[in-house]
N, C-alpha and C. Protein backbone atom coordinates (compact mmCIF):
# COMPACT_ATOMS: atom_id res chain seq x y z
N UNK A 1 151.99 135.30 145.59
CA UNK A 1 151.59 133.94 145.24
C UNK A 1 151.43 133.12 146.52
N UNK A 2 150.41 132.49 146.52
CA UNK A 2 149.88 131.56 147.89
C UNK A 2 151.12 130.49 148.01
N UNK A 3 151.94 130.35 146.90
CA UNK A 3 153.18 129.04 147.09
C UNK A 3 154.57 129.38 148.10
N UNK A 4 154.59 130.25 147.99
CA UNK A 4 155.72 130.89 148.19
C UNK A 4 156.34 130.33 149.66
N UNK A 5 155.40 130.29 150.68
CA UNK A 5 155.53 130.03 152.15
C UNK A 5 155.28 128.44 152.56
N UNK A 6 155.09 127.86 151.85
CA UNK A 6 154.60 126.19 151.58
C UNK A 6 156.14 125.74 151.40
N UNK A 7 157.08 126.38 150.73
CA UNK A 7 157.82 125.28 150.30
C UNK A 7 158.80 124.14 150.93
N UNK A 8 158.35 123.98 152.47
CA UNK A 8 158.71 122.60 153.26
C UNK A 8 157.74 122.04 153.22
N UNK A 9 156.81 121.93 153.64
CA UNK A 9 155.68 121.22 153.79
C UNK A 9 155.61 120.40 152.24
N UNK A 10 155.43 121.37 151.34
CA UNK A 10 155.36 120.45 150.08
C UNK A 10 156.55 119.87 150.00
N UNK A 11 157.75 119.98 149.65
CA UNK A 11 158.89 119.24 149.41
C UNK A 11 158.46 117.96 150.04
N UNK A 12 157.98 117.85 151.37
CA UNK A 12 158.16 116.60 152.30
C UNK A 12 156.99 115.95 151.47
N UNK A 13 155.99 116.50 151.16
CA UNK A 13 155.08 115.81 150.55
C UNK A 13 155.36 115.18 149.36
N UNK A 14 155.70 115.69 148.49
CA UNK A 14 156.15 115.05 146.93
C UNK A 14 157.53 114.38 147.60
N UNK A 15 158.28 114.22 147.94
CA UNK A 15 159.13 113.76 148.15
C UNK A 15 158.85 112.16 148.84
N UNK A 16 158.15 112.30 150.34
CA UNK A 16 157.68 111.09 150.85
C UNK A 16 157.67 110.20 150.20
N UNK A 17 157.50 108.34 150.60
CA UNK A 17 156.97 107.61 150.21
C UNK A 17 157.84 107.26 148.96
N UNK A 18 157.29 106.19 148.77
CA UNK A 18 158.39 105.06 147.46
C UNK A 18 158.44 105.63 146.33
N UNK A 19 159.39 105.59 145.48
CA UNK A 19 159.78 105.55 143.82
C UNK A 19 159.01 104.41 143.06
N UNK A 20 158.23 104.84 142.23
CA UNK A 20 157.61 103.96 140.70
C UNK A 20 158.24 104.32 139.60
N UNK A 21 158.02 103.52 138.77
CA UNK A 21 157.88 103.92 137.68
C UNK A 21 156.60 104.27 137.13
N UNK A 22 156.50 105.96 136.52
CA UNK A 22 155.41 106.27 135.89
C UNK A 22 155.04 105.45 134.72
N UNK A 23 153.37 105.65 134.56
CA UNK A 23 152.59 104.90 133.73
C UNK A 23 153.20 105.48 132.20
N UNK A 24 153.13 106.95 132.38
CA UNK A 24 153.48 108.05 131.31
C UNK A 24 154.60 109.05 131.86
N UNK A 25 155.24 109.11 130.30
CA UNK A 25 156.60 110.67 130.72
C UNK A 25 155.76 111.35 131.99
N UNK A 26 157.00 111.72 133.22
CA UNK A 26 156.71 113.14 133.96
C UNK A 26 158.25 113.48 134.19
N UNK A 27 158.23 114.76 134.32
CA UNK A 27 159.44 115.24 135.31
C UNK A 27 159.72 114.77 136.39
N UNK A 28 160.73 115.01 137.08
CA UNK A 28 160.69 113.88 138.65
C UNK A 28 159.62 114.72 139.55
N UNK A 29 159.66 114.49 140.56
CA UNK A 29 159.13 115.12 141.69
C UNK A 29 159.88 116.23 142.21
N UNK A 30 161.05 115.99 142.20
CA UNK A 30 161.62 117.77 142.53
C UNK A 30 161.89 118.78 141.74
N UNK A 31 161.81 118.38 140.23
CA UNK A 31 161.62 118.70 139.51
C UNK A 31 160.22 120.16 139.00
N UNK A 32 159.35 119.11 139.71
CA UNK A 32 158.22 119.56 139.42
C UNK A 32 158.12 120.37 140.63
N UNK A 33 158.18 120.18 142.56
CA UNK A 33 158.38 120.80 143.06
C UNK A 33 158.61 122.18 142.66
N UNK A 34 160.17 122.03 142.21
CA UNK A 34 160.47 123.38 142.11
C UNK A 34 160.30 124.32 140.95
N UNK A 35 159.73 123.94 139.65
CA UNK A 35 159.13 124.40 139.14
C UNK A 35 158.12 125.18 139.87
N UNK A 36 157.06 124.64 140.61
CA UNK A 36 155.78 125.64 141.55
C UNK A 36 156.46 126.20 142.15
N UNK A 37 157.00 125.99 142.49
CA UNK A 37 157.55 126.88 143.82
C UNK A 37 158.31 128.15 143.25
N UNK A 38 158.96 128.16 142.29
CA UNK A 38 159.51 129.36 141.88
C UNK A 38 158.90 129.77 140.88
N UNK A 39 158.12 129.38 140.18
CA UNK A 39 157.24 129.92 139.06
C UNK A 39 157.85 129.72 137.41
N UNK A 40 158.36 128.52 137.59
CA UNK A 40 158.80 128.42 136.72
C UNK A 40 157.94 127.81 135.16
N UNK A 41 157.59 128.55 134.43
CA UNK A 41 156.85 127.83 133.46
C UNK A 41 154.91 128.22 133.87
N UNK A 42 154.49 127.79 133.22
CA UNK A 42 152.56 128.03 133.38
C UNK A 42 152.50 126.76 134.31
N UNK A 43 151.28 127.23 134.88
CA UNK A 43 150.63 126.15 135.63
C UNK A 43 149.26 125.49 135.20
N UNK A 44 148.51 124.64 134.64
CA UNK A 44 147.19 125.05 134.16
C UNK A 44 146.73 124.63 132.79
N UNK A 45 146.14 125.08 132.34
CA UNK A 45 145.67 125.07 130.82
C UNK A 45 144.52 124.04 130.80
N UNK A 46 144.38 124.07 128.69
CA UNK A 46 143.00 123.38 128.86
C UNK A 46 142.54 122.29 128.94
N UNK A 47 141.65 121.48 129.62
CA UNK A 47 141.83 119.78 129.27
C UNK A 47 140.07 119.58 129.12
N UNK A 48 140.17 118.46 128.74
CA UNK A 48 138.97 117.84 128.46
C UNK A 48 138.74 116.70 128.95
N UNK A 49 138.04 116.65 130.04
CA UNK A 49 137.72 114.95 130.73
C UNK A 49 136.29 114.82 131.11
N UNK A 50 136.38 113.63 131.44
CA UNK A 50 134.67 113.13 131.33
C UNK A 50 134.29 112.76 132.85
N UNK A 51 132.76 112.97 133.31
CA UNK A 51 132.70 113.10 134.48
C UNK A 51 132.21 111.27 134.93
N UNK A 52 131.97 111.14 136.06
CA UNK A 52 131.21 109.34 136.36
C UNK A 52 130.41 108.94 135.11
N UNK A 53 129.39 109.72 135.10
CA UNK A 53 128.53 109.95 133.82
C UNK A 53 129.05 109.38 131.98
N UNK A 54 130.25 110.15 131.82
CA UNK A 54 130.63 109.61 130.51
C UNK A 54 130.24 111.57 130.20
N UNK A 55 129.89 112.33 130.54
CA UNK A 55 129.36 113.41 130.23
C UNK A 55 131.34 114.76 130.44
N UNK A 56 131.37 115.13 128.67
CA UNK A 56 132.89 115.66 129.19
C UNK A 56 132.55 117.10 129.20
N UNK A 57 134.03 117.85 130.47
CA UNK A 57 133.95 118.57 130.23
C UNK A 57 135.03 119.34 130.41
N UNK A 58 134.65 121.05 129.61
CA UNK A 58 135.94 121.74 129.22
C UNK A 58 136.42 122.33 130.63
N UNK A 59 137.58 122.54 130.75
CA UNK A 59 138.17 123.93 132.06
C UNK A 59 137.69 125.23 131.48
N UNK A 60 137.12 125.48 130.16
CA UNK A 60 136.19 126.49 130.08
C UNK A 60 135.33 127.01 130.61
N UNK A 61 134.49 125.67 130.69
CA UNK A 61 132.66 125.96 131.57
C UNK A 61 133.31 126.41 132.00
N UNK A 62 134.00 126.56 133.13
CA UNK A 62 133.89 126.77 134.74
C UNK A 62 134.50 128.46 134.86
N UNK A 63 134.42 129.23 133.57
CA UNK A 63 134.85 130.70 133.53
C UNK A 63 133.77 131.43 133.99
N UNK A 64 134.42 132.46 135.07
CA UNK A 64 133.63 133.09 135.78
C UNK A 64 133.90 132.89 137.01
N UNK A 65 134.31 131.36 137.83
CA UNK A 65 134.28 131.07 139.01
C UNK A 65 135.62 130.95 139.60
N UNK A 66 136.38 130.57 140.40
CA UNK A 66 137.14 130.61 141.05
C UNK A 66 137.55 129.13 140.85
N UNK A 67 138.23 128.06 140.44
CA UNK A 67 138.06 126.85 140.47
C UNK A 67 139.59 126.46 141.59
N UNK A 68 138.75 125.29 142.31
CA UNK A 68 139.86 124.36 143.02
C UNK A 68 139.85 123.15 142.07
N UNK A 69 141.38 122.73 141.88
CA UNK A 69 141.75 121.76 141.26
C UNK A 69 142.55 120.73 142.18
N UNK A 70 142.20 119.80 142.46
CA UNK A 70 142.83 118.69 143.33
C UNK A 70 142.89 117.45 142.61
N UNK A 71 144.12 116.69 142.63
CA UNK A 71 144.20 115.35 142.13
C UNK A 71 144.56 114.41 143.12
N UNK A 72 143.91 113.43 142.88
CA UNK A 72 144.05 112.33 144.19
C UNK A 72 143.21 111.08 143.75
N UNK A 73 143.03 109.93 144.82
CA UNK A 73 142.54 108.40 144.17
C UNK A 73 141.05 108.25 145.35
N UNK A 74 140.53 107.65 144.96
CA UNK A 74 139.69 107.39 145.78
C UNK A 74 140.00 106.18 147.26
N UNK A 75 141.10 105.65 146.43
CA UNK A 75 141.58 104.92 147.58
C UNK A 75 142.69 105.10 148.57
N UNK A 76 143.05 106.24 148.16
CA UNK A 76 144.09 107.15 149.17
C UNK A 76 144.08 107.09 150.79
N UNK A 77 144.21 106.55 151.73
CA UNK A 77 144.18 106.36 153.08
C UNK A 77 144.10 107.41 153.40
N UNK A 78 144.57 108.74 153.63
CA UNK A 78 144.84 109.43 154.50
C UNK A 78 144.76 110.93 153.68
N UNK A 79 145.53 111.43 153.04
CA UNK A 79 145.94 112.76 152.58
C UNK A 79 144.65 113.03 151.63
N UNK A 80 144.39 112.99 150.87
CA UNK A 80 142.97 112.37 149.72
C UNK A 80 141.71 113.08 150.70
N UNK A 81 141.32 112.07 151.56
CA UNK A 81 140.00 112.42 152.44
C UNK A 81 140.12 113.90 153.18
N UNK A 82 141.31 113.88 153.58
CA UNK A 82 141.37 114.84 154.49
C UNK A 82 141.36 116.51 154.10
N UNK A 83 141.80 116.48 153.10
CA UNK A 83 142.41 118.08 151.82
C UNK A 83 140.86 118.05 151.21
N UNK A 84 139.89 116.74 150.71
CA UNK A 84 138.55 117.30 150.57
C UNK A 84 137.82 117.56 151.53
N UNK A 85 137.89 117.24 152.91
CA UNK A 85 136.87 117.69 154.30
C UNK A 85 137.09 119.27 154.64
N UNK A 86 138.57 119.60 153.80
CA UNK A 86 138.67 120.45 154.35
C UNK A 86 138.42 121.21 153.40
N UNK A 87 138.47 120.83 152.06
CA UNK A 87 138.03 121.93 151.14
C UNK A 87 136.06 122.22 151.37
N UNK A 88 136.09 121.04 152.04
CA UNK A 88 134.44 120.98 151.86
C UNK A 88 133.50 121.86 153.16
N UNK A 89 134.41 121.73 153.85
CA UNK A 89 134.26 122.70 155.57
C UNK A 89 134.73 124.62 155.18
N UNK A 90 135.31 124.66 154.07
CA UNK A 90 135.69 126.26 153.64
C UNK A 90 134.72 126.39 152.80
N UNK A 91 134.25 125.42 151.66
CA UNK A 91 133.43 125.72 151.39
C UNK A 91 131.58 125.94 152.53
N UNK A 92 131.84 125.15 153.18
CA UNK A 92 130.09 125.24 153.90
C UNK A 92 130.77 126.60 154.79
N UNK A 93 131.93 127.32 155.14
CA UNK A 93 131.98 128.16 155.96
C UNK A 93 131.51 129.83 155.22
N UNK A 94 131.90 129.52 153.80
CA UNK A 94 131.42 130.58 152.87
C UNK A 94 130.15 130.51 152.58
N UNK A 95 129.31 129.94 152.87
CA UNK A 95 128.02 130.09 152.65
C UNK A 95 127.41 130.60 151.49
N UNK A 96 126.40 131.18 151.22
CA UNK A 96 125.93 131.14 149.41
C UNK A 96 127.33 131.81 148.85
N UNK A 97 128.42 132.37 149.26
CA UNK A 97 129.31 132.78 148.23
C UNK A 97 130.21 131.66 147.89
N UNK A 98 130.24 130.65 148.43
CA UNK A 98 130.18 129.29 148.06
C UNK A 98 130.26 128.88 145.94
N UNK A 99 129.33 129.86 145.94
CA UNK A 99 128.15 129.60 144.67
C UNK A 99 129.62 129.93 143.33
N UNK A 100 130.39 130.60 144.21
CA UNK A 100 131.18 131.50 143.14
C UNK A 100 132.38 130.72 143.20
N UNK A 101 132.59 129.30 143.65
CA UNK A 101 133.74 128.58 143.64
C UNK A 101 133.34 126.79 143.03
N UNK A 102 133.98 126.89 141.92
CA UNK A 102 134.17 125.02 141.18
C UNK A 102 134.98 124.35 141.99
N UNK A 103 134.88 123.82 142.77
CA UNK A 103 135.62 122.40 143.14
C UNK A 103 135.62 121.54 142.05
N UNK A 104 136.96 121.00 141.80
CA UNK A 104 137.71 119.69 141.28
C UNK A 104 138.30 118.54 141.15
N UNK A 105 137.58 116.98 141.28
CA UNK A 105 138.37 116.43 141.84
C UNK A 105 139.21 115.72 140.60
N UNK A 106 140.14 115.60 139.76
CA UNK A 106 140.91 114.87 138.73
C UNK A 106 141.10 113.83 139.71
N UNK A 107 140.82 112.56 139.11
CA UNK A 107 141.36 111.18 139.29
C UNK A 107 142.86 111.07 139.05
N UNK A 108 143.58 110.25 139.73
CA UNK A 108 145.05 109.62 139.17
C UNK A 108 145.12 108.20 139.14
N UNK A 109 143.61 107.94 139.42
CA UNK A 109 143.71 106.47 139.65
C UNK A 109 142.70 105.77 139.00
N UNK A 110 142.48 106.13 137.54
CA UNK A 110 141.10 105.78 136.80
C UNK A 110 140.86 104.26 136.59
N UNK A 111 141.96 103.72 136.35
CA UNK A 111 141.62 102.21 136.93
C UNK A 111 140.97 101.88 137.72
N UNK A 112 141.02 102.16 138.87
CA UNK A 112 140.05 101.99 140.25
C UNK A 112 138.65 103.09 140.43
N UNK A 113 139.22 104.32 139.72
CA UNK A 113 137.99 104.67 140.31
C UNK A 113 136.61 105.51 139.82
N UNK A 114 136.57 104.91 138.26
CA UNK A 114 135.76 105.20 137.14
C UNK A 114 134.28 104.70 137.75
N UNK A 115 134.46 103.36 138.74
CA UNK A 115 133.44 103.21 138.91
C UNK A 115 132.97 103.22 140.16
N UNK A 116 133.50 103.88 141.27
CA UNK A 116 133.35 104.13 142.57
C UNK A 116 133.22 105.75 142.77
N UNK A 117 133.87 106.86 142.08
CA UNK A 117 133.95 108.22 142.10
C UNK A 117 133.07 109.07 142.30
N UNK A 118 131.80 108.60 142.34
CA UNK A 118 130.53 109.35 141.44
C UNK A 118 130.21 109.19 143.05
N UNK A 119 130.07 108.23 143.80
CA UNK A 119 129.71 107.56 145.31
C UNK A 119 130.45 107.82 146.28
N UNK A 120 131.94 108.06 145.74
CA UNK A 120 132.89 108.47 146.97
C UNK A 120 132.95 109.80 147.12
N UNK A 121 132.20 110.82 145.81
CA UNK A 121 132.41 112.12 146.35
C UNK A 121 131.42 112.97 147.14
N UNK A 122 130.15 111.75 147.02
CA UNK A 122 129.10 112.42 147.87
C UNK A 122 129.28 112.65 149.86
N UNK A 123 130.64 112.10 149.89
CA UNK A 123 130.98 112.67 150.85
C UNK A 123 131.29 113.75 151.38
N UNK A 124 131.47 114.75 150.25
CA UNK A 124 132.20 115.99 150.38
C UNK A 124 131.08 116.97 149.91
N UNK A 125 131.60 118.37 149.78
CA UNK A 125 130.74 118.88 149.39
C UNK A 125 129.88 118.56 147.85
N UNK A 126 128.25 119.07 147.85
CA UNK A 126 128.06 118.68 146.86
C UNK A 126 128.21 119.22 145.24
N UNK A 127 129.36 120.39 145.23
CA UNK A 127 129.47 120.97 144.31
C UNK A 127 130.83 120.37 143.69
N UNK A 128 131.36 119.66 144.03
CA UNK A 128 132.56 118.91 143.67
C UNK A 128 131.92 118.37 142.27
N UNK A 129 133.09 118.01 141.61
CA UNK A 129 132.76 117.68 140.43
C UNK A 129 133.95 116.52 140.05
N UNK A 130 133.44 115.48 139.48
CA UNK A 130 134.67 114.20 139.71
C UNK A 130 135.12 114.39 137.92
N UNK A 131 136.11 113.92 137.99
CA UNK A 131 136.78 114.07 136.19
C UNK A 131 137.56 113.00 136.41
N UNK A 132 138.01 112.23 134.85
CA UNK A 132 138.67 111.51 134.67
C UNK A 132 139.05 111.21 133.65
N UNK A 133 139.76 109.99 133.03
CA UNK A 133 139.83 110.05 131.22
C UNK A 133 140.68 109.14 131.12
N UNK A 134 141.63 108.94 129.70
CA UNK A 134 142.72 107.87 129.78
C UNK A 134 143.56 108.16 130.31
N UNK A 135 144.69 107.46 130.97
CA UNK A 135 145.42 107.44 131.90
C UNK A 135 146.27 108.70 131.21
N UNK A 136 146.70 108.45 129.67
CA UNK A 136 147.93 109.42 129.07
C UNK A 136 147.24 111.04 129.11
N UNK A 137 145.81 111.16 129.57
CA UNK A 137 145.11 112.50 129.25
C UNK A 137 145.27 112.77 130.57
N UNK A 138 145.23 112.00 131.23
CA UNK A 138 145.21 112.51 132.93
C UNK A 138 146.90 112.95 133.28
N UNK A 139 147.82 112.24 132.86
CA UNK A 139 148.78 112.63 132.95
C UNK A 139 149.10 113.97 132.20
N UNK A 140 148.67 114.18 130.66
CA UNK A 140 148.75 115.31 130.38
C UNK A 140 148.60 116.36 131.47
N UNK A 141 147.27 116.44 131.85
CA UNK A 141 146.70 117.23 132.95
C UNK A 141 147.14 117.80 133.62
N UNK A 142 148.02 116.41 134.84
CA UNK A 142 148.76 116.52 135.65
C UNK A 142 149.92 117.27 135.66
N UNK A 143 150.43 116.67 134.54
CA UNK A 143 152.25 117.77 134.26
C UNK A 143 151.58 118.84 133.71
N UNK A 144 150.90 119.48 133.16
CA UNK A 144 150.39 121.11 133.04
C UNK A 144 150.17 121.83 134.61
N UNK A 145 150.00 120.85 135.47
CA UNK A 145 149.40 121.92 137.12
C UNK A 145 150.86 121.42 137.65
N UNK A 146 152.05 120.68 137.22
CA UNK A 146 152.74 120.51 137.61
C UNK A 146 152.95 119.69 138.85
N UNK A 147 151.95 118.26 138.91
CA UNK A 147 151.27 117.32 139.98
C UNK A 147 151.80 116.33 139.69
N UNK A 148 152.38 116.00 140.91
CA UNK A 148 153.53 114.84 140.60
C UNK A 148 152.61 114.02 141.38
N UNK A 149 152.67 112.07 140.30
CA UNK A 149 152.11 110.92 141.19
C UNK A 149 153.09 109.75 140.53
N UNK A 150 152.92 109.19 141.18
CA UNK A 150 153.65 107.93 140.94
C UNK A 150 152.88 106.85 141.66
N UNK A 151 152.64 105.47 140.55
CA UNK A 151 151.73 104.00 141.12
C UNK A 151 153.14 103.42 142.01
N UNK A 152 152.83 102.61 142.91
CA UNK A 152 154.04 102.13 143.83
C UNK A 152 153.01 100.29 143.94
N UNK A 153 153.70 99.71 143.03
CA UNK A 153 153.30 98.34 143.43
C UNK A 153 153.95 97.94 144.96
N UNK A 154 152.90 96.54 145.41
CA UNK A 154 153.22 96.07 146.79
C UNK A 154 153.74 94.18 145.94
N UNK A 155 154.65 94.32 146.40
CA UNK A 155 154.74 92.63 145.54
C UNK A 155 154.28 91.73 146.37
N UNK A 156 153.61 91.96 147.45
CA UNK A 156 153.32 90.90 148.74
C UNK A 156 151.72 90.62 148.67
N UNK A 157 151.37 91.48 148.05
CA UNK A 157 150.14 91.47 148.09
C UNK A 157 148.97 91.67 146.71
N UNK A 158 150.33 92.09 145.53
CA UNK A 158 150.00 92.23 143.99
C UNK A 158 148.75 93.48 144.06
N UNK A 159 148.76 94.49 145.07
CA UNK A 159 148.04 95.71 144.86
C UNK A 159 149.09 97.12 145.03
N UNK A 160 148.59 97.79 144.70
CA UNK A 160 149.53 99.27 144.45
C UNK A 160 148.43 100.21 144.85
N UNK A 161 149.58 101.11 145.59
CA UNK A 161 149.36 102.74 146.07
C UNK A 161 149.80 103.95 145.05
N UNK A 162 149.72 104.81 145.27
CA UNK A 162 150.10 106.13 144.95
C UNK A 162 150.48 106.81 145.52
N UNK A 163 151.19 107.35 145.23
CA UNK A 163 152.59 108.23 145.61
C UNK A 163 152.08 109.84 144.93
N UNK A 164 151.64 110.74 145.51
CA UNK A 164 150.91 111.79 145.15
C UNK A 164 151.70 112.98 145.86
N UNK A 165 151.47 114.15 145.25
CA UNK A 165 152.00 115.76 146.21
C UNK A 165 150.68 116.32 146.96
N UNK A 166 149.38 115.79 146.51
CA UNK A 166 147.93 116.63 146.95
C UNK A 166 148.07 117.93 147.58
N UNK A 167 148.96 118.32 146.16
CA UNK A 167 148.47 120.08 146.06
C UNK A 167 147.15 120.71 146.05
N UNK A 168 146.69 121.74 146.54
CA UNK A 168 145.51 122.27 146.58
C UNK A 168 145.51 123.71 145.59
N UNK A 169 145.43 123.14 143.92
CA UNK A 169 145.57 124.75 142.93
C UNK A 169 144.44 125.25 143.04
N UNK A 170 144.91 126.73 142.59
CA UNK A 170 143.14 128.11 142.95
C UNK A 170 143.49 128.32 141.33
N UNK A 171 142.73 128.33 140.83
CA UNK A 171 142.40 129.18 139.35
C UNK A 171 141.67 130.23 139.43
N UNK A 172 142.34 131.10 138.70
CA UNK A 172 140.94 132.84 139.11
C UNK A 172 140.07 132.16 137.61
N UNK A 173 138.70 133.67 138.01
CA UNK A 173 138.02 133.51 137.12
C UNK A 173 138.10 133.26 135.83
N UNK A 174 139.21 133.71 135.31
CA UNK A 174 139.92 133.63 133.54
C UNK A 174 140.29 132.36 133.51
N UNK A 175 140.44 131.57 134.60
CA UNK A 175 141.15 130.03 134.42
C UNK A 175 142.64 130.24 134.78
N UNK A 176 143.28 131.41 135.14
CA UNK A 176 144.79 131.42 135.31
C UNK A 176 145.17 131.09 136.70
N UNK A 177 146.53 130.88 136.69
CA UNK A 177 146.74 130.44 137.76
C UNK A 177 146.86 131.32 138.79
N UNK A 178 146.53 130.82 140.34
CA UNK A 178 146.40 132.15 141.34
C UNK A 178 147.63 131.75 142.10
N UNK A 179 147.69 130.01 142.52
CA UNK A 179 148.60 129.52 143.70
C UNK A 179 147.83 128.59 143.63
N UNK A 180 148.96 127.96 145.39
CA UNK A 180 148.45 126.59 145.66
C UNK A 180 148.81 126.86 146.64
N UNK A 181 147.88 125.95 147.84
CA UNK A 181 147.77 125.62 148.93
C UNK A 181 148.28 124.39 149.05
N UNK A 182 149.10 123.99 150.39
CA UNK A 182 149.31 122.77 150.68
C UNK A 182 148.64 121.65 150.75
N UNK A 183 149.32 120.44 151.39
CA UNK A 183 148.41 119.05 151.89
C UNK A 183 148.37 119.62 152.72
N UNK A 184 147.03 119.48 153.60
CA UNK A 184 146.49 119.33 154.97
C UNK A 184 146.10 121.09 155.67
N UNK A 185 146.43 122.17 154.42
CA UNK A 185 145.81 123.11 154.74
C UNK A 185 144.42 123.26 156.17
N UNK A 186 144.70 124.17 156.63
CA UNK A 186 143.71 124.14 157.67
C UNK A 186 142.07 124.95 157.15
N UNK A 187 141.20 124.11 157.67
CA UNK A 187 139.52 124.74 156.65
C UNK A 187 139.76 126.29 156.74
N UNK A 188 140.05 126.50 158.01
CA UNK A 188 140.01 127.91 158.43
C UNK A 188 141.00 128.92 157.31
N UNK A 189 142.51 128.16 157.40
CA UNK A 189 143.19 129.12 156.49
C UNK A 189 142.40 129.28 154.80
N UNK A 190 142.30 127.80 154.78
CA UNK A 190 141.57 127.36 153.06
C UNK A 190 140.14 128.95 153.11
N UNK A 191 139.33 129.05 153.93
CA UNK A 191 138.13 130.03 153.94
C UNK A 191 138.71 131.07 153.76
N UNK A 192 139.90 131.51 154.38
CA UNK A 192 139.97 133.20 154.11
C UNK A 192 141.15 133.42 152.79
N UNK A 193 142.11 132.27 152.43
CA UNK A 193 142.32 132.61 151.20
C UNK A 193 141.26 132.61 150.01
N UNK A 194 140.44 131.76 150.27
CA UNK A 194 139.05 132.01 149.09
C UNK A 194 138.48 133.35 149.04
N UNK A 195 137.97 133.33 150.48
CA UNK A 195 137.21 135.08 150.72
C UNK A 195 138.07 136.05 150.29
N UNK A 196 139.21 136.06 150.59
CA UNK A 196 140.32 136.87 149.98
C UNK A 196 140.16 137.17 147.82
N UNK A 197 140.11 136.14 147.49
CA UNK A 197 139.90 136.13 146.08
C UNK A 197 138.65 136.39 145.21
N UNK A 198 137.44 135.79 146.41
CA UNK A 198 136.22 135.85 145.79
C UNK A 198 136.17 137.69 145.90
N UNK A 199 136.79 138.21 146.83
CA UNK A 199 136.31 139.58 146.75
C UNK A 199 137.37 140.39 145.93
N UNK A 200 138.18 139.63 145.10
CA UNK A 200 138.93 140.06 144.06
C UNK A 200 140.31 140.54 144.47
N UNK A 201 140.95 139.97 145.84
CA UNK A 201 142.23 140.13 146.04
C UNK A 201 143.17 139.31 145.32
């Protein structure tokens, strides 16, 4: 399992940064941590969300391909931009076998970014695919891949952040779970665990 060797890097990640209160039930954050990390329970399953468009869709379509699943906000400073440049640099390094991998981006922040998403992902590669839905469906989502976020109001300024793990999950072709890659994975490592899978390791 790709988790296995991550588990500092992630801890520091879900862990970082302020305590909220969730919008909807989750497990805590170490909770959920260590659930991935030891394999505790499924990771995954099926959801149904709708893209910029209003157009929904199943984790079905995407059987056959290899899918990356990432959750994050569009207004994320730092961790957010950086885990898609790099998913987007493994992808342009695979070249047409490219063809055989779904990128995912799940929203956690559909408040903000139902109507900016469609514009902020043309930054990245163009096979990304933006999803979103009601907040309680996104959370569903989330606690199935076992993706811990939390809103963190600012009282100084009456705006709020997110408090995210920006795990990087691989789904094989059946939709099951393969692993996860860290925050801030390097393009280079991200390319040869793909090539690794696309050729059926």
């Amino acid at each position: 399992m790709l988790a296995r060797a991550c588990a500092l890097v992630v801890a520091a990640s879900l862990m970082g940064g302020g305590v909220a209160a969730a919008e909807e039930p989750q497990p805590s954050a170490a909770q959920m941590m260590d659930d991935l990390m030891f394999g505790r329970g499924s990771v995954g399953g099926p959801f149904t969300l709708t893209d910029p468009s209003g157009k929904s869709h199943l984790d079905s379509e995407f059987r056959g391909k290899l899918m990356i699943v990432y959750f994050g906000y569009t207004f994320c400073p730092d961790v957010c931009p950086t885990d898609l440049m790099a998913i987007t640099q493994a992808l342009d390094a695979l070249g047409n076998d490219a063809a055989g991998i779904q990128p995912v981006f799940i929203t956690i922040d559909p408040e903000r970014d139902n109507a900016v998403m469609a514009e902020y992902l043309r930054a990245f590669h163009p096979s990304f695919i933006g999803l979103t839905g009601a907040p309680e469906q996104i959370r569903k989502v989330a606690n199935s891949y076992k993706a811990f976020y939390a809103r963190v109001e600012d009282p100084r300024t009456n705006e709020y952040s997110i408090d995210h793990s920006g795990v990087i999950y691989l789904m094989g072709r059946d939709g099951k779970y393969l692993g996860f890659m860290p925050p801030q994975t390097a393009p280079d490592r991200l390319t040869e665990i793909l090539r690794k899978y696309l050729a059926g390791g």
